[in-house]
PDB file of N, CA and C in Angstrom:
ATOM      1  N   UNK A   1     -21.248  -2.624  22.246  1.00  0.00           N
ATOM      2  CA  UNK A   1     -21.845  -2.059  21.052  1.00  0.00           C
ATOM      3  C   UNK A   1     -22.780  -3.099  20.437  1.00  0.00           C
ATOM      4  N   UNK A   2     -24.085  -2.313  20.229  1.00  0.00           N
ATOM      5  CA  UNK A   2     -24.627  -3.625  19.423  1.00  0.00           C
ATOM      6  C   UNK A   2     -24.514  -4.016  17.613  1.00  0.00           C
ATOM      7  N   UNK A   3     -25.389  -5.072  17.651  1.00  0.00           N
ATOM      8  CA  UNK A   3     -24.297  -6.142  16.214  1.00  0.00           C
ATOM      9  C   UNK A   3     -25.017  -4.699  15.208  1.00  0.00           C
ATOM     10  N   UNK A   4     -26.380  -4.144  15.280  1.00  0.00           N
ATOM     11  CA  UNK A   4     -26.593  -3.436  14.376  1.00  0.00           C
ATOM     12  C   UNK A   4     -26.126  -2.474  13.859  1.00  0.00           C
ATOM     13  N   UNK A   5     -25.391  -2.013  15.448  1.00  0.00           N
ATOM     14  CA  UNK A   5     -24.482  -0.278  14.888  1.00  0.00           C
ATOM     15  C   UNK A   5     -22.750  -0.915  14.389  1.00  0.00           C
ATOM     16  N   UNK A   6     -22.392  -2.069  14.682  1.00  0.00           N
ATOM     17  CA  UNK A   6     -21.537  -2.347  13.974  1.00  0.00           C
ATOM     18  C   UNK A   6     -21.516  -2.700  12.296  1.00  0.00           C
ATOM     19  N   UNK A   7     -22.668  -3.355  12.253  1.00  0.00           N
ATOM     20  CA  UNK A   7     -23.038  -3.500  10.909  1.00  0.00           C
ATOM     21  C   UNK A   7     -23.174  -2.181   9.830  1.00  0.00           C
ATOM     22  N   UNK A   8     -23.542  -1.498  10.423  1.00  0.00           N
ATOM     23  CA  UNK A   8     -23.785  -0.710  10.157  1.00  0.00           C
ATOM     24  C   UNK A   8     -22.175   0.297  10.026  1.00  0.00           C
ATOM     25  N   UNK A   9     -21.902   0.347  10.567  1.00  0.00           N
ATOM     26  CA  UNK A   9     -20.612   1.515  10.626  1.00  0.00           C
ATOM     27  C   UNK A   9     -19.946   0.496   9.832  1.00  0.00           C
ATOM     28  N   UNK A  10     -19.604  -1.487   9.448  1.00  0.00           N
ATOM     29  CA  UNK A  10     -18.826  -1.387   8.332  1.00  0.00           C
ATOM     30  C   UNK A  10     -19.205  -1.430   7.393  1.00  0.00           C
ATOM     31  N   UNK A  11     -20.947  -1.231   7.160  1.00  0.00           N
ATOM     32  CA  UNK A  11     -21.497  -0.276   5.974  1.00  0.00           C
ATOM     33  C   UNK A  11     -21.052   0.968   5.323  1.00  0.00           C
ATOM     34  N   UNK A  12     -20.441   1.474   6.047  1.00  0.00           N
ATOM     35  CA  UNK A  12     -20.428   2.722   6.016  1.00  0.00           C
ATOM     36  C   UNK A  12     -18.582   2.720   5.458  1.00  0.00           C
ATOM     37  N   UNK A  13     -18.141   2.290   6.135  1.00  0.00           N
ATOM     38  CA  UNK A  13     -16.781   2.121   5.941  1.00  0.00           C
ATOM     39  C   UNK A  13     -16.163   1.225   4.483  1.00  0.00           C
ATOM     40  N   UNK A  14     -17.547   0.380   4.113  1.00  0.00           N
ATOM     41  CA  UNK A  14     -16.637  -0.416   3.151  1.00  0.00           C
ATOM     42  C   UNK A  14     -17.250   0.084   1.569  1.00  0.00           C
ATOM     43  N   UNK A  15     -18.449   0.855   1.932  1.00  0.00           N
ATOM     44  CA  UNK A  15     -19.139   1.414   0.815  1.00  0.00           C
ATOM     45  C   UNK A  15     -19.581   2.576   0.227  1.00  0.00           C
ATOM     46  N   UNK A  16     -18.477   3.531   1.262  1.00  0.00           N
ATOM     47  CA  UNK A  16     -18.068   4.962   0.435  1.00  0.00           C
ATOM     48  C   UNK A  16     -17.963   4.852  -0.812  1.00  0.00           C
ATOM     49  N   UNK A  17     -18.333   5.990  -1.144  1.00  0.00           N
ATOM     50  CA  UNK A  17     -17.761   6.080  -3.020  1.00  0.00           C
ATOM     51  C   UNK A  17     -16.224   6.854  -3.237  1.00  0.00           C
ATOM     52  N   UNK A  18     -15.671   5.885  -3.608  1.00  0.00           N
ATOM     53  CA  UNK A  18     -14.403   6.075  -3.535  1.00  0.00           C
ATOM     54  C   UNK A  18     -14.002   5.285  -5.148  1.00  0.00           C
ATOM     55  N   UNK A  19     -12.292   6.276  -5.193  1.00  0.00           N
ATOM     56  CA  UNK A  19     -12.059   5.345  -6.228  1.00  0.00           C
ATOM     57  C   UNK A  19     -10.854   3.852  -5.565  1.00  0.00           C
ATOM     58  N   UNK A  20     -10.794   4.053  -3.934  1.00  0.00           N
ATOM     59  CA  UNK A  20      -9.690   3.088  -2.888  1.00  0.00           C
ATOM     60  C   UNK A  20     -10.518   1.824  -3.140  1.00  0.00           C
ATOM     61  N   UNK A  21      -9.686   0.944  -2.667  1.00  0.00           N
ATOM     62  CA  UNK A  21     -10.345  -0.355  -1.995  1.00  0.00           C
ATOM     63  C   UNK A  21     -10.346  -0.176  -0.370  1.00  0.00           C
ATOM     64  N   UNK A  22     -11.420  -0.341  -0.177  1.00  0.00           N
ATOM     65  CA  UNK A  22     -11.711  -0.581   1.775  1.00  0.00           C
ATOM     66  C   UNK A  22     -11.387  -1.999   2.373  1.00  0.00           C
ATOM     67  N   UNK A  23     -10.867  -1.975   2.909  1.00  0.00           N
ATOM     68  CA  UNK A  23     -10.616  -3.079   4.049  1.00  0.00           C
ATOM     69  C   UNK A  23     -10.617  -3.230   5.042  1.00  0.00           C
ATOM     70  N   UNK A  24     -11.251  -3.924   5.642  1.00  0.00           N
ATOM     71  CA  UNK A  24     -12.095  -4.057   7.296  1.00  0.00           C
ATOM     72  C   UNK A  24     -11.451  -4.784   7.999  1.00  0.00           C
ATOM     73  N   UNK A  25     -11.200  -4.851   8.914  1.00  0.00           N
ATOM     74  CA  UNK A  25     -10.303  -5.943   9.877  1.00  0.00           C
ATOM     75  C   UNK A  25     -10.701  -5.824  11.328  1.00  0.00           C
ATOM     76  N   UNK A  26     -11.855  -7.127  11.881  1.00  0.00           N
ATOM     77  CA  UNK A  26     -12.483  -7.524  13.548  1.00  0.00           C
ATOM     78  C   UNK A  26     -11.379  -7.884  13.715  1.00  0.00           C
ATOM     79  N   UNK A  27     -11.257  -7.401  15.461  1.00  0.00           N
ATOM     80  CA  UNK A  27     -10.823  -8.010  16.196  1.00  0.00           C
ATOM     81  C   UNK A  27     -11.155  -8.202  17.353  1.00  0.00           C
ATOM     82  N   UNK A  28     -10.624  -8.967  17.960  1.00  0.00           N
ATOM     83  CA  UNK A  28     -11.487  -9.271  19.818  1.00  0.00           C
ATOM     84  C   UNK A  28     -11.091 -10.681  20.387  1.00  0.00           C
ATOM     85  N   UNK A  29     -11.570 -11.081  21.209  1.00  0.00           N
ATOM     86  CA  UNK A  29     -11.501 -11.987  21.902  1.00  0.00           C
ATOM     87  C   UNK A  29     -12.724 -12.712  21.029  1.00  0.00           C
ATOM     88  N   UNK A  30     -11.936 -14.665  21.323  1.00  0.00           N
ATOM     89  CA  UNK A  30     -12.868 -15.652  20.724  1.00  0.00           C
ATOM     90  C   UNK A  30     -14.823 -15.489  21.541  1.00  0.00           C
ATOM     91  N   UNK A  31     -15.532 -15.567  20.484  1.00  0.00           N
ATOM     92  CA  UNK A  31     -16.685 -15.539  21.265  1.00  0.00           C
ATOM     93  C   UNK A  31     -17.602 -14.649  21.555  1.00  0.00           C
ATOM     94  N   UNK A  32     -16.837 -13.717  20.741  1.00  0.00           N
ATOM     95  CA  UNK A  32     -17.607 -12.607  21.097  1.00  0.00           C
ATOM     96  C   UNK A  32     -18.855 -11.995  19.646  1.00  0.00           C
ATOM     97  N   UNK A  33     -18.805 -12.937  18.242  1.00  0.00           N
ATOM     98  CA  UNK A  33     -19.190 -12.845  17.449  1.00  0.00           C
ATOM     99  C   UNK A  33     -19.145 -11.977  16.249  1.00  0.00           C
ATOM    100  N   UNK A  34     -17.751 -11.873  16.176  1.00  0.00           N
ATOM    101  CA  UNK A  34     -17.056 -11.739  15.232  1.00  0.00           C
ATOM    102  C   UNK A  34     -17.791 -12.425  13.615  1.00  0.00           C
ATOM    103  N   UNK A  35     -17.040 -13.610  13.936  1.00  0.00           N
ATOM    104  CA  UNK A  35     -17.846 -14.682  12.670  1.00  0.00           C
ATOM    105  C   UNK A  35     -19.438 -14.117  12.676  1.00  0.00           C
ATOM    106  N   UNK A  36     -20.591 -14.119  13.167  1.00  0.00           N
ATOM    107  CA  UNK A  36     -21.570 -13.849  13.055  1.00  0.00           C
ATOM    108  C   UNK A  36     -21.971 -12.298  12.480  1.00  0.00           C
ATOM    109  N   UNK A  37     -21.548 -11.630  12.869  1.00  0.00           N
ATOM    110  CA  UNK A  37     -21.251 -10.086  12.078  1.00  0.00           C
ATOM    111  C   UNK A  37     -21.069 -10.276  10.757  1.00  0.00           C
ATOM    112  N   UNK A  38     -19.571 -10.603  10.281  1.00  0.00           N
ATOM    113  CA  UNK A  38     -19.108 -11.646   9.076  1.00  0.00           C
ATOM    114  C   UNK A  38     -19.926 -11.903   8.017  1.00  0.00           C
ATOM    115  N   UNK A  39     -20.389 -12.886   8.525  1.00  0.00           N
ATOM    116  CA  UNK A  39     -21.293 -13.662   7.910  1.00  0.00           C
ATOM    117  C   UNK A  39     -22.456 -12.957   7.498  1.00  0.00           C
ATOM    118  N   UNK A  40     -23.061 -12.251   8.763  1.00  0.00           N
ATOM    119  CA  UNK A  40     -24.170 -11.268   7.972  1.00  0.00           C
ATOM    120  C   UNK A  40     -24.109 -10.235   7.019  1.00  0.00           C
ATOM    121  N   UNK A  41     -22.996  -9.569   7.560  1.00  0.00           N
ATOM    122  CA  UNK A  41     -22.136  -8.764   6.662  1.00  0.00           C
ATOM    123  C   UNK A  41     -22.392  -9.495   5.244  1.00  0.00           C
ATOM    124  N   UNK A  42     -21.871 -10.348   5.117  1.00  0.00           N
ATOM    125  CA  UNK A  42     -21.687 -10.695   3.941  1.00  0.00           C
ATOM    126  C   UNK A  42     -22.965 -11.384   3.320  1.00  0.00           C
ATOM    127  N   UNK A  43     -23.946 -11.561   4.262  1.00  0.00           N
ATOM    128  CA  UNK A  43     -25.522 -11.889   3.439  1.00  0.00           C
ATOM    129  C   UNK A  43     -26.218 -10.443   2.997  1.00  0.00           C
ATOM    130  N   UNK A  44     -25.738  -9.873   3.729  1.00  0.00           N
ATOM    131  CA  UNK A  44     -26.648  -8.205   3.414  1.00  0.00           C
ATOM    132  C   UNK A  44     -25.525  -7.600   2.281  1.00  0.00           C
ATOM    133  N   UNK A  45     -24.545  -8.098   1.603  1.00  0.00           N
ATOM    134  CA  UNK A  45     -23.777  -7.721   0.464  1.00  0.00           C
ATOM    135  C   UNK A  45     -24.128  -8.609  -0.608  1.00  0.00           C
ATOM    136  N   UNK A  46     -24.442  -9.643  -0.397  1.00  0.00           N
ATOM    137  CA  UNK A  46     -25.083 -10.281  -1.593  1.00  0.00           C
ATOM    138  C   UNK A  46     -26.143  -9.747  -1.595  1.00  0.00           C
ATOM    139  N   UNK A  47     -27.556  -9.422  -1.217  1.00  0.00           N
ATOM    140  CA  UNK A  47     -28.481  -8.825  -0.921  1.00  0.00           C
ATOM    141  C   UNK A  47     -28.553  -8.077  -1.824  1.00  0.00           C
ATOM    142  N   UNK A  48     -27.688  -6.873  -1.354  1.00  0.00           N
ATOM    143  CA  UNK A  48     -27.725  -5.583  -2.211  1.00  0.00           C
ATOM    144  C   UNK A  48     -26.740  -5.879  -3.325  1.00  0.00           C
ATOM    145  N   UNK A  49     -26.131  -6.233  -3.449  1.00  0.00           N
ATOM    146  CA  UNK A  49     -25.392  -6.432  -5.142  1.00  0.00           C
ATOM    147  C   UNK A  49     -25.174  -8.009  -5.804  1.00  0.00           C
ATOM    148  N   UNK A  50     -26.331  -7.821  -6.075  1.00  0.00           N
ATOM    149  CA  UNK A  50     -27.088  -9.548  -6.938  1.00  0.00           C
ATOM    150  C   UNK A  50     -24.987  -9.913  -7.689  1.00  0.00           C
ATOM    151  N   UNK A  51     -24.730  -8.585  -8.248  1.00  0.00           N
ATOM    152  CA  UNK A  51     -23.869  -9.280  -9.122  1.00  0.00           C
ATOM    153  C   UNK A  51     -22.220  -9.444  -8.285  1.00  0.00           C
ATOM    154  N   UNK A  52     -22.468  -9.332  -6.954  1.00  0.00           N
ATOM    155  CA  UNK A  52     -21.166  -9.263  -5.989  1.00  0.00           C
ATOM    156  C   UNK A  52     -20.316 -10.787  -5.740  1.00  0.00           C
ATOM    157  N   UNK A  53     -19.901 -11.317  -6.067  1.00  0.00           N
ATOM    158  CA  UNK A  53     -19.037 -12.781  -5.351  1.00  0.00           C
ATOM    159  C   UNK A  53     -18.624 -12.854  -4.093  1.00  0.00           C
ATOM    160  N   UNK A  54     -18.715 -13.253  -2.479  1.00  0.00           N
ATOM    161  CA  UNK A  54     -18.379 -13.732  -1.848  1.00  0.00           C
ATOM    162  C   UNK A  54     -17.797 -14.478  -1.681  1.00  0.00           C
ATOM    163  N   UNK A  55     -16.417 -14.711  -1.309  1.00  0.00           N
ATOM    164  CA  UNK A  55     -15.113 -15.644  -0.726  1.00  0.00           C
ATOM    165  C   UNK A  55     -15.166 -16.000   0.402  1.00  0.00           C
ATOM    166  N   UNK A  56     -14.998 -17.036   1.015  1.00  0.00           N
ATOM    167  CA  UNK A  56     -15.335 -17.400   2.790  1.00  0.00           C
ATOM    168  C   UNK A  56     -14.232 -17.945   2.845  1.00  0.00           C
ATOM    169  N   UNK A  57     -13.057 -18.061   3.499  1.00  0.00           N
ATOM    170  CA  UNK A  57     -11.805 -18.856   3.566  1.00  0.00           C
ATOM    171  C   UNK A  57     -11.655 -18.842   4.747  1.00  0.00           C
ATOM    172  N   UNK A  58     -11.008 -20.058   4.973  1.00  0.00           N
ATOM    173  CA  UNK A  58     -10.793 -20.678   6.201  1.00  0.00           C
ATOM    174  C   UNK A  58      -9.074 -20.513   6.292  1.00  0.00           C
ATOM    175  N   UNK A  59      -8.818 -19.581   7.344  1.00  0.00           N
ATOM    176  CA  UNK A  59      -6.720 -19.188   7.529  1.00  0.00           C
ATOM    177  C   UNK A  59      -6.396 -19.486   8.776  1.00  0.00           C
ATOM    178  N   UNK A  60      -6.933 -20.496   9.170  1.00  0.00           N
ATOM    179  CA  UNK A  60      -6.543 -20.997  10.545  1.00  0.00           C
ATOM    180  C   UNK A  60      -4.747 -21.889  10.365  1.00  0.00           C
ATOM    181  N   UNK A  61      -4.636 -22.172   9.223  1.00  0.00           N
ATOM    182  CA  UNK A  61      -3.429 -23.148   8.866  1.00  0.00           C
ATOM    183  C   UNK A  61      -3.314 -22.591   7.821  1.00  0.00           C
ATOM    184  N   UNK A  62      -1.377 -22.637   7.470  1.00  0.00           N
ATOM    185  CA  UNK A  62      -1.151 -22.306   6.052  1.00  0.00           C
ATOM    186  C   UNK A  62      -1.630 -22.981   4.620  1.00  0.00           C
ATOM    187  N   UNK A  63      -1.845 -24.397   5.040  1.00  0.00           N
ATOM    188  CA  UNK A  63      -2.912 -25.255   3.977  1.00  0.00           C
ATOM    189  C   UNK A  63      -4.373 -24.964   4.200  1.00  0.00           C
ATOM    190  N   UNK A  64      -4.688 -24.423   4.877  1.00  0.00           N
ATOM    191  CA  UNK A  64      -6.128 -24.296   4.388  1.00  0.00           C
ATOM    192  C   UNK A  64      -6.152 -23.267   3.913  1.00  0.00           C
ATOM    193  N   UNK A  65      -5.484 -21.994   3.906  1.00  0.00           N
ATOM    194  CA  UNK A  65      -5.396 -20.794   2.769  1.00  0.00           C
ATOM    195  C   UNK A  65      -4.977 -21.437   1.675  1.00  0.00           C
ATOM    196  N   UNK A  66      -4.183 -22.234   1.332  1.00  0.00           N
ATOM    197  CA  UNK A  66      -3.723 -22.883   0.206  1.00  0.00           C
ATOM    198  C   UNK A  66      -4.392 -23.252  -0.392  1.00  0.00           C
ATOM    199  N   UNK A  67      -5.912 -24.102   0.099  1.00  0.00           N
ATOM    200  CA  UNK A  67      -7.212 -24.684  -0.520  1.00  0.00           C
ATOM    201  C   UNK A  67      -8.137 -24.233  -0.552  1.00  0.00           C
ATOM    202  N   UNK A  68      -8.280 -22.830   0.542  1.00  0.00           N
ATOM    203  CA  UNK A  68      -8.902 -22.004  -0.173  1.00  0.00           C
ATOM    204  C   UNK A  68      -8.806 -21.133  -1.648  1.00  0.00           C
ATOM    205  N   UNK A  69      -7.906 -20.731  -2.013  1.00  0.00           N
ATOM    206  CA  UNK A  69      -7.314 -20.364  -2.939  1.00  0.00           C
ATOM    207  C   UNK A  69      -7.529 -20.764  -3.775  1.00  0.00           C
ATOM    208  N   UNK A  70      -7.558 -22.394  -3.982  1.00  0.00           N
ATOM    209  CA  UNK A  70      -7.152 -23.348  -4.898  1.00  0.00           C
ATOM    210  C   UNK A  70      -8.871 -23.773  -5.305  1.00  0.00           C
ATOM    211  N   UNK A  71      -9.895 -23.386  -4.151  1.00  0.00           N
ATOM    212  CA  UNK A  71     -10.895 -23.662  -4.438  1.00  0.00           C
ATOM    213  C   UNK A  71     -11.544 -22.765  -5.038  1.00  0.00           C
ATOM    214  N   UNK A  72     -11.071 -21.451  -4.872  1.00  0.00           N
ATOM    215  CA  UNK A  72     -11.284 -20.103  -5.497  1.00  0.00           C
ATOM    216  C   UNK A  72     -11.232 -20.072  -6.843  1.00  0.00           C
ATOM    217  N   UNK A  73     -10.149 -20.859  -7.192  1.00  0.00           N
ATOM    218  CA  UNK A  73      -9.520 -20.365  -8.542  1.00  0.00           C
ATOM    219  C   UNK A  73     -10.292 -21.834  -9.549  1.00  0.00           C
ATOM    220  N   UNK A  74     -11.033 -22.675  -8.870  1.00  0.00           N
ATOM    221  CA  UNK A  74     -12.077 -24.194  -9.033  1.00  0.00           C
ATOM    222  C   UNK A  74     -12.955 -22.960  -9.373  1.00  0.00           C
ATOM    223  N   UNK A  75     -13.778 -22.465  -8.548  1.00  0.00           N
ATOM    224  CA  UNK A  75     -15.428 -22.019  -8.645  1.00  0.00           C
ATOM    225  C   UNK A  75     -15.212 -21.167  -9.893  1.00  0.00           C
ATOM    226  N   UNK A  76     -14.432 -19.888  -9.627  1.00  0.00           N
ATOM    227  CA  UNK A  76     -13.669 -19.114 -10.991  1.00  0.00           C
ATOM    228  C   UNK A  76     -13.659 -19.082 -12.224  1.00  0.00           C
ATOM    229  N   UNK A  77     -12.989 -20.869 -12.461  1.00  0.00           N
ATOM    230  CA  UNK A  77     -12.673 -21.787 -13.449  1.00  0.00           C
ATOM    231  C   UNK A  77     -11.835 -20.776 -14.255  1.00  0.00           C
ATOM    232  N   UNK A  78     -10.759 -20.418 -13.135  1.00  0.00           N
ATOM    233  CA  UNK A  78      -9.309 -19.998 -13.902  1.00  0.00           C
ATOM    234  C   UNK A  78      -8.943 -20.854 -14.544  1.00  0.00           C
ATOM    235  N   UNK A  79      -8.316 -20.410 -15.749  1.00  0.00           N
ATOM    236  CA  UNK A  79      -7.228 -21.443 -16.308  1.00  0.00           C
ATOM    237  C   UNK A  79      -6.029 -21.712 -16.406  1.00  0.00           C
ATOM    238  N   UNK A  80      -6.029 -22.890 -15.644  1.00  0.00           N
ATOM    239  CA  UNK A  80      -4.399 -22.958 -15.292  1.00  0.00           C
ATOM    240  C   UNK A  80      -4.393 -23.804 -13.594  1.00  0.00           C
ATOM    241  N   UNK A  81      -5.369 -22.948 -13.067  1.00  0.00           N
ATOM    242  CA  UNK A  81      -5.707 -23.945 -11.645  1.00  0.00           C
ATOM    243  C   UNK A  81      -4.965 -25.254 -11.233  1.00  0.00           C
ATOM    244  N   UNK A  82      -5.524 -26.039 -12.136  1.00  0.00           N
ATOM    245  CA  UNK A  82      -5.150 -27.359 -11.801  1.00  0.00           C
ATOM    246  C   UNK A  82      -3.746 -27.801 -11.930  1.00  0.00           C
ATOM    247  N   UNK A  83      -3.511 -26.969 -12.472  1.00  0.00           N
ATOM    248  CA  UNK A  83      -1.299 -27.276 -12.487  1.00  0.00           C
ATOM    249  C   UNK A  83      -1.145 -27.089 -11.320  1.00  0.00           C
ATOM    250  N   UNK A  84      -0.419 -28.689 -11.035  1.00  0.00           N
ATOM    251  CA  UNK A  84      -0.002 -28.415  -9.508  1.00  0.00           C
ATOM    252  C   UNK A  84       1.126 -27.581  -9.122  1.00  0.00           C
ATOM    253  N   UNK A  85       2.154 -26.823 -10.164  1.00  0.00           N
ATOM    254  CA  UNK A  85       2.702 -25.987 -10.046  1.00  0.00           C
ATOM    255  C   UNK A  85       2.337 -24.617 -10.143  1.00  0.00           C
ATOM    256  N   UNK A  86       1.687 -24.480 -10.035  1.00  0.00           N
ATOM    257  CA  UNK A  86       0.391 -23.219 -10.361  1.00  0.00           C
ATOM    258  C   UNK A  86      -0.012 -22.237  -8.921  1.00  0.00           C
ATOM    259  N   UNK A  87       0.571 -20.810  -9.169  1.00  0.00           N
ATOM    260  CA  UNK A  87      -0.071 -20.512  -7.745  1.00  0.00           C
ATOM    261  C   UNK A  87      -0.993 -20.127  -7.506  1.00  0.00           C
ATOM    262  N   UNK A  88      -1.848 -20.759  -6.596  1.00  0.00           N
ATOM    263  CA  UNK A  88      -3.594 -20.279  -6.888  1.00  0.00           C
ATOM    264  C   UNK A  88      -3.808 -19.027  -6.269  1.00  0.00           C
ATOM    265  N   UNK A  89      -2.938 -18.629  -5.022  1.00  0.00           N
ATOM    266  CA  UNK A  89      -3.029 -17.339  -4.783  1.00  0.00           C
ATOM    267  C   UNK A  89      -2.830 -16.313  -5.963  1.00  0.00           C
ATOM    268  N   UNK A  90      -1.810 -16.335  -6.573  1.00  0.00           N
ATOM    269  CA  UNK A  90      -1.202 -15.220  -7.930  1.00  0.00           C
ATOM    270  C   UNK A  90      -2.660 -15.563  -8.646  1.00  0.00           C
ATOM    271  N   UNK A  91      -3.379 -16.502  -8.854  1.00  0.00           N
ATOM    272  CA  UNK A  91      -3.976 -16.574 -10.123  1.00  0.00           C
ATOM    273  C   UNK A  91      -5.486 -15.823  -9.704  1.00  0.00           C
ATOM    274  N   UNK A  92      -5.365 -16.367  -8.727  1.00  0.00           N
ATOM    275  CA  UNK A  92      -7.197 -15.522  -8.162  1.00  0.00           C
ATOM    276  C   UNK A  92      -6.597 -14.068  -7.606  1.00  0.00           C
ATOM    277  N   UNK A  93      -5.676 -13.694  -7.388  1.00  0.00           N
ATOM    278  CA  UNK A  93      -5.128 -11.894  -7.243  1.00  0.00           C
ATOM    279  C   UNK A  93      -5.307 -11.724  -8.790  1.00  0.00           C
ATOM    280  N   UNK A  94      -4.752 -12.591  -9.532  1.00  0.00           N
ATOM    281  CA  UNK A  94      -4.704 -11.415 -11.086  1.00  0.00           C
ATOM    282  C   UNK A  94      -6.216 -11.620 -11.984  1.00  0.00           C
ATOM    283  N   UNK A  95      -7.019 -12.969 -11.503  1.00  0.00           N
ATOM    284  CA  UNK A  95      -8.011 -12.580 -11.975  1.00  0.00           C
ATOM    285  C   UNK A  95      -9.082 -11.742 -11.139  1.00  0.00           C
ATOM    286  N   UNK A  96      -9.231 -11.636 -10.345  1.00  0.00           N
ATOM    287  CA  UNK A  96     -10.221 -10.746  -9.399  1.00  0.00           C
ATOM    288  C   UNK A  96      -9.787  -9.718  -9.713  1.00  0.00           C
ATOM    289  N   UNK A  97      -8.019  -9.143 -10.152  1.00  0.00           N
ATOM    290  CA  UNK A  97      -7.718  -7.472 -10.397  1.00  0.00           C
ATOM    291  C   UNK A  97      -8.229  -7.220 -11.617  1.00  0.00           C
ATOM    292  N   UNK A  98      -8.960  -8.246 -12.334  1.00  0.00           N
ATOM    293  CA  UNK A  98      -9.207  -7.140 -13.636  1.00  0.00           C
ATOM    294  C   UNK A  98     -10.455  -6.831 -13.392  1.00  0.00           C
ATOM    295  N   UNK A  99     -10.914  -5.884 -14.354  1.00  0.00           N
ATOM    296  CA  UNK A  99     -12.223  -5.432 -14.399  1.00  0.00           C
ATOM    297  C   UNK A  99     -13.522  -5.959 -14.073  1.00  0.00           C
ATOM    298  N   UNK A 100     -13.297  -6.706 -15.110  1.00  0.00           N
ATOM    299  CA  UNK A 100     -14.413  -8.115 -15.846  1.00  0.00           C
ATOM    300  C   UNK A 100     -14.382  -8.543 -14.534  1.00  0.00           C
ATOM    301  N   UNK A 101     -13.964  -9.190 -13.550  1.00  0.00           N
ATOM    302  CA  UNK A 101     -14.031 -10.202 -12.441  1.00  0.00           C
ATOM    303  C   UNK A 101     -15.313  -9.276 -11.990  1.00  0.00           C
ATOM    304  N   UNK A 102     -15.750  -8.131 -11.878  1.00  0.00           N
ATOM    305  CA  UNK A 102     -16.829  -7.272 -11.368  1.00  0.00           C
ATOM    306  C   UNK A 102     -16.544  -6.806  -9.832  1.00  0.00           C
ATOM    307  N   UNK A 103     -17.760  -6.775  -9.456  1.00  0.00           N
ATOM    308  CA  UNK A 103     -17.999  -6.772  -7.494  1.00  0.00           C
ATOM    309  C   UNK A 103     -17.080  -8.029  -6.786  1.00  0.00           C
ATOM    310  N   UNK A 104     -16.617  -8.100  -5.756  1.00  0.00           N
ATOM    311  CA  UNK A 104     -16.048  -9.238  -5.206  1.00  0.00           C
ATOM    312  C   UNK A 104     -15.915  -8.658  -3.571  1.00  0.00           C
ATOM    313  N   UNK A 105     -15.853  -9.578  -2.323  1.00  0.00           N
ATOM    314  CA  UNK A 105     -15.359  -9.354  -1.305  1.00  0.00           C
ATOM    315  C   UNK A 105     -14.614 -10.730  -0.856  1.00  0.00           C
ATOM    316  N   UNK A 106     -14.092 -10.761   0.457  1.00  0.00           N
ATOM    317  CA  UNK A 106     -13.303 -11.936   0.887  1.00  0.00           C
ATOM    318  C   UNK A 106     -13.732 -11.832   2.309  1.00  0.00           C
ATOM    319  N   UNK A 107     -14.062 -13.031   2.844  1.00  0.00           N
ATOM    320  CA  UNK A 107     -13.959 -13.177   4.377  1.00  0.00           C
ATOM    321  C   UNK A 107     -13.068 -14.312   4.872  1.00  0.00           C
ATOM    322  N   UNK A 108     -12.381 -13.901   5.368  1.00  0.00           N
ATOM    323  CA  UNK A 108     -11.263 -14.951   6.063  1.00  0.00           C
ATOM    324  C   UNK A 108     -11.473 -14.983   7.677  1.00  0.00           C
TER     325      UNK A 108
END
């Protein structure tokens, strides 16, 4: 399949008008350009919605979701972040669920 009709179909899939949240999930074998889809994906969503936030996280290890998170809830400038008892996952779920947080996506 080529990268355009994929792009395209998770156009289609993630930007119904709905009142759901959509969620997309590649899979395949390494190499096959996954990440590159991704990535464009996610330049042609900033594109079209100036006011959208992009997340890029790295979940190869349980600490690097951890710092992603933690860097999430840095750019954010949640408050509370920096407590090292603080969970940055809970805190960037409850601020991204409200309203105000606006447009948002995640690529992991």
């Amino acid at each position: 399949m080529r990268r355009g009709s994929i792009l395209d179909q998770l156009n289609k899939i993630l930007f119904k008008e709905s009142d759901t949240t959509n969620i997309v999930a590649m899979s395949g074998l390494g190499g096959i350009g996954k990440t590159q889809i991704a990535l464009e994906l996610a330049y042609q969503v900033r594109a079209r919605f100036k006011d959208c936030s992009i997340f890029w996280m790295s979940a190869t290890i349980k600490e690097s979701i951890e710092n992603a998170f933690i860097g999430a809830a840095r750019a954010l400038r949640i408050p509370g972040f920096e407590n090292n008892k603080a969970n940055a996952k809970e805190l960037v779920r409850d601020f991204l669920s409200n309203e105000t947080a606006g447009r948002w996506a995640f690529g992991v």
